[in-house]
N, C-alpha and C. Protein backbone atom coordinates (compact mmCIF):
# COMPACT_ATOMS: atom_id res chain seq x y z
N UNK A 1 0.84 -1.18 0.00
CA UNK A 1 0.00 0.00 0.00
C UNK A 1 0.89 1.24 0.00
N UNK A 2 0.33 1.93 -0.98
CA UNK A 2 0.89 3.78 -0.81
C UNK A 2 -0.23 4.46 -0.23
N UNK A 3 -0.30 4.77 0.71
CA UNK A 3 -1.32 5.93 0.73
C UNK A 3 -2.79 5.07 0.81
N UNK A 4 -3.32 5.64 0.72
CA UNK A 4 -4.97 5.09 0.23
C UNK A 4 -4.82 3.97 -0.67
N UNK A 5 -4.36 3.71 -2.16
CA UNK A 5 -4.33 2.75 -2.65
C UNK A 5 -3.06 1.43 -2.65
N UNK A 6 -3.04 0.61 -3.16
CA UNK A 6 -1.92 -0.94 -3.44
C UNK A 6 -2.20 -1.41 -4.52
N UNK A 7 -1.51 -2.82 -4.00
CA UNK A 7 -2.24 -4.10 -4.96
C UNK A 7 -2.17 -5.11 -3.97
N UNK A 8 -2.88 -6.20 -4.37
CA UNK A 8 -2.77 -7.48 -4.01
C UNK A 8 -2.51 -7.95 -4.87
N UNK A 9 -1.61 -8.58 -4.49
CA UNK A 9 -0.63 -9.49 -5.22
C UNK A 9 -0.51 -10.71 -5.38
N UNK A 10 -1.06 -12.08 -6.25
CA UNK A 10 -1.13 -13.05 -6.21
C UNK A 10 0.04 -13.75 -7.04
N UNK A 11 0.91 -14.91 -6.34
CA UNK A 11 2.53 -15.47 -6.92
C UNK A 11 1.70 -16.86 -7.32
N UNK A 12 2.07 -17.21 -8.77
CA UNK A 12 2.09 -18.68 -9.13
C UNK A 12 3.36 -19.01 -10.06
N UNK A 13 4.19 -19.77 -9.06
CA UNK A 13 5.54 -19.80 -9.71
C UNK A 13 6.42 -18.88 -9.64
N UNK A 14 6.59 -18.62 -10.91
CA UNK A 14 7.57 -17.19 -11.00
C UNK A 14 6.70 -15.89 -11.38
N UNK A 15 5.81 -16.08 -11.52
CA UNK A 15 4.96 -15.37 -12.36
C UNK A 15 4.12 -14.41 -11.04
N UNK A 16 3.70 -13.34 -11.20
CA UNK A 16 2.65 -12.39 -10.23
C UNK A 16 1.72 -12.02 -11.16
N UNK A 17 0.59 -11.97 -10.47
CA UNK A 17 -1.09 -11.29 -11.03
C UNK A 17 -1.47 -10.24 -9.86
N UNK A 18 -1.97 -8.93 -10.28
CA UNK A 18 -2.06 -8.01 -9.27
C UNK A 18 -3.30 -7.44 -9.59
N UNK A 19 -4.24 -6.75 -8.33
CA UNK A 19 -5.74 -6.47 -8.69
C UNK A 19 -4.97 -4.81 -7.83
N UNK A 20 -5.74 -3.92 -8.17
CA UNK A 20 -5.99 -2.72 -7.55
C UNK A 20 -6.54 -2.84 -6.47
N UNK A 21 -6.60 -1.89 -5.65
CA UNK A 21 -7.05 -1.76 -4.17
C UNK A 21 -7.00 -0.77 -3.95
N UNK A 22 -8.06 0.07 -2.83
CA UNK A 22 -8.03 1.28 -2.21
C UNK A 22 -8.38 0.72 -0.48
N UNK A 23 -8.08 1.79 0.27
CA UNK A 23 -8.88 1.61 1.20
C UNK A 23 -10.26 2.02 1.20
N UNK A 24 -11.21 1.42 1.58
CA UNK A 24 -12.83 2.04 1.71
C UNK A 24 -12.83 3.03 2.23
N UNK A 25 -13.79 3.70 2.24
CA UNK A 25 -14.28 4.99 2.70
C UNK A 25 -15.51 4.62 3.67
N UNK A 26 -15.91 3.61 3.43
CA UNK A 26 -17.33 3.28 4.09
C UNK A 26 -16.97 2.10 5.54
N UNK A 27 -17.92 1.82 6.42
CA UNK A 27 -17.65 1.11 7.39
C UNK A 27 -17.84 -0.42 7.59
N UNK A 28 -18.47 -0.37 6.21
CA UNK A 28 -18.86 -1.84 5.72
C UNK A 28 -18.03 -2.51 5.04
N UNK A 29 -16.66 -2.03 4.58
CA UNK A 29 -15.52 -2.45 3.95
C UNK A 29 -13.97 -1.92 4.44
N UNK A 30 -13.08 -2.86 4.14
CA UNK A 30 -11.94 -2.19 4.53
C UNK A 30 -11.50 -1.90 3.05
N UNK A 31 -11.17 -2.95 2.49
CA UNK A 31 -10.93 -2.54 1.12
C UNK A 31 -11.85 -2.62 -0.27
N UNK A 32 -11.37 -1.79 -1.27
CA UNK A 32 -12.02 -1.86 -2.08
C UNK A 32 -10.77 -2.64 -3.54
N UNK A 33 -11.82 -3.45 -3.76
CA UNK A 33 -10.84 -4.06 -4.68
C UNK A 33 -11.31 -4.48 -6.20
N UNK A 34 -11.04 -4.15 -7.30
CA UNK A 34 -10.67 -3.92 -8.70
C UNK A 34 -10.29 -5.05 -9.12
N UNK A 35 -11.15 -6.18 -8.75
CA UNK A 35 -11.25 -7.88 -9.50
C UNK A 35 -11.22 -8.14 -11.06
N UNK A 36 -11.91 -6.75 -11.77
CA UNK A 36 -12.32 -6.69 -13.11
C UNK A 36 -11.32 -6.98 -13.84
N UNK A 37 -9.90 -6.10 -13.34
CA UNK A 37 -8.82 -5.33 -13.93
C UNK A 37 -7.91 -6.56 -13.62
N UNK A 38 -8.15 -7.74 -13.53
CA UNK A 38 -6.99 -9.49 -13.21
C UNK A 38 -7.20 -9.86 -14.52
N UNK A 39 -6.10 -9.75 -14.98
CA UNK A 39 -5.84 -9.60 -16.48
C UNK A 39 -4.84 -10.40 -17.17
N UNK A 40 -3.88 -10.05 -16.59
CA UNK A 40 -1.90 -10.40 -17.11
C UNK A 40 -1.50 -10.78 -16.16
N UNK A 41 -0.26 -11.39 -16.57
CA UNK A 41 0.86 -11.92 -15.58
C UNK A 41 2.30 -10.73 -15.79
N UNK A 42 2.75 -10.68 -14.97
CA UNK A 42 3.88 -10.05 -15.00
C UNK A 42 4.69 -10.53 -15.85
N UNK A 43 4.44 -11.27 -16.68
CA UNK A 43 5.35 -11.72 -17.71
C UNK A 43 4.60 -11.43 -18.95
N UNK A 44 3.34 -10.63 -19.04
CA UNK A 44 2.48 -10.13 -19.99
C UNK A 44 1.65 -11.12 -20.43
N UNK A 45 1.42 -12.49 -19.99
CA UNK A 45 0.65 -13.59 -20.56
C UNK A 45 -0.49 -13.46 -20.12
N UNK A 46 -1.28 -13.34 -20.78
CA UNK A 46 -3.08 -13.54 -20.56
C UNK A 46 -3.45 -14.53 -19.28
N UNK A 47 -4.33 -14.27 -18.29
CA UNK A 47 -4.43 -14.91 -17.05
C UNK A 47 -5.57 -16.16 -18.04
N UNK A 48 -5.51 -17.27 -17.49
CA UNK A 48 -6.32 -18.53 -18.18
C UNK A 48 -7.99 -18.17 -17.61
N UNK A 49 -9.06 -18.51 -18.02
CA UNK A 49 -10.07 -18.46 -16.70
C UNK A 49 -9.57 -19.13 -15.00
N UNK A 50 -8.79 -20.01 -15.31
CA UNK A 50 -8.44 -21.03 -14.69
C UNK A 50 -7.39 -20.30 -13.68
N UNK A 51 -6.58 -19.50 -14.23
CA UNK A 51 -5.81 -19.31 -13.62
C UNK A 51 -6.66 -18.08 -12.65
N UNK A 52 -7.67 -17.57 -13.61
CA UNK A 52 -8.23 -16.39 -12.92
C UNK A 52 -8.89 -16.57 -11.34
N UNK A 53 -9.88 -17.58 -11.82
CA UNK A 53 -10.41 -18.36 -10.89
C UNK A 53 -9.20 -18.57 -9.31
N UNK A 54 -8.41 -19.25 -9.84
CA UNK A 54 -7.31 -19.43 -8.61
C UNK A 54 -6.96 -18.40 -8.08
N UNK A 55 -6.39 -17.16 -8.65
CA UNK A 55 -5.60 -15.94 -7.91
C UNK A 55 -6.75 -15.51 -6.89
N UNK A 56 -8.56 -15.59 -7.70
CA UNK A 56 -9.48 -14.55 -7.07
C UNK A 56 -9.69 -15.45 -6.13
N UNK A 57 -9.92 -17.24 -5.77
CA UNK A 57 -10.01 -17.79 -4.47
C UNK A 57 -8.85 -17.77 -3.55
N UNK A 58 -7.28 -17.35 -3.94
CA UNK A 58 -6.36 -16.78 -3.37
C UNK A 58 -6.68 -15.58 -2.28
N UNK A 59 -7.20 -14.34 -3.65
CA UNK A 59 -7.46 -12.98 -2.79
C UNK A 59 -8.57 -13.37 -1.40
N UNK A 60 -9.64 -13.94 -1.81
CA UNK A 60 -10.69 -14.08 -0.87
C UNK A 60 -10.32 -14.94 0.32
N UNK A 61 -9.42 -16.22 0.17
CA UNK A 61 -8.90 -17.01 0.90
C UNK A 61 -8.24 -16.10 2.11
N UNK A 62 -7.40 -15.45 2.05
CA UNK A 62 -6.42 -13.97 2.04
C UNK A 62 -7.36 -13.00 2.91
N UNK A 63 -7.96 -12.59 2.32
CA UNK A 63 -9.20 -11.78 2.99
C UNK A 63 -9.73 -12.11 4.53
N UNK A 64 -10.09 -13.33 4.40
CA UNK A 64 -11.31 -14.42 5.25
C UNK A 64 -10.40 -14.68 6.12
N UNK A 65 -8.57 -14.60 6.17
CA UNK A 65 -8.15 -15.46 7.24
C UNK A 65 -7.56 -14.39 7.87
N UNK A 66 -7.47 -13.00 7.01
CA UNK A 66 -7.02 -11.58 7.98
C UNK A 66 -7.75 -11.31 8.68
N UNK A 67 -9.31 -11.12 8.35
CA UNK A 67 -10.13 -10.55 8.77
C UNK A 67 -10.57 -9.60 8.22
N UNK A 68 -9.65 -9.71 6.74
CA UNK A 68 -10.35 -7.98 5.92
C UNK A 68 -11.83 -8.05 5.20
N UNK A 69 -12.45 -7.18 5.44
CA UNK A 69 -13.62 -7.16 4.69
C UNK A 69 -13.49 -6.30 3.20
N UNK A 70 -14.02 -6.90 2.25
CA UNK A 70 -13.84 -6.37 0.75
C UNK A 70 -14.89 -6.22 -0.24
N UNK A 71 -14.96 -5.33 -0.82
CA UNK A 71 -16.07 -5.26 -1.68
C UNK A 71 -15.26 -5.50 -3.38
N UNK A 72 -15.69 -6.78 -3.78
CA UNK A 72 -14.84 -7.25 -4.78
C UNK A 72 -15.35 -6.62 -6.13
């Protein structure tokens, strides 16, 4: 995190997938997070559905065991 916004960062292999993030403004969320925008790999390769699927039960997995609440 910088400031108000980050990323979350999901590692498979060598490879990273990153979603946007802010902090919420509201009391019903801590973060706000930019699921849409899981796209590429840091190596520029198109995320699979498959692979998509995995990073976003990653983020939520992630979420559920901090305690962060998210509006995905």
């Amino acid at each position: 995190m910088s400031g108000r916004s980050g990323a979350l960062v999901y590692v498979e292999g060598t490879r990273e997938a990153a979603v946007y993030v802010e902090v919420s403004g509201v009391p019903e969320y801590d973060l706000l997070v930019w699921a849409d925008r899981l796209g590429r790999w840091s190596t520029g390769e198109a995320l699979t559905e498959a692979e998509r699927a995995r990073a976003l039960d990653a983020y939520r997995a992630w979420a559920r065991r901090e305690g962060v609440t998210c509006q995905w």
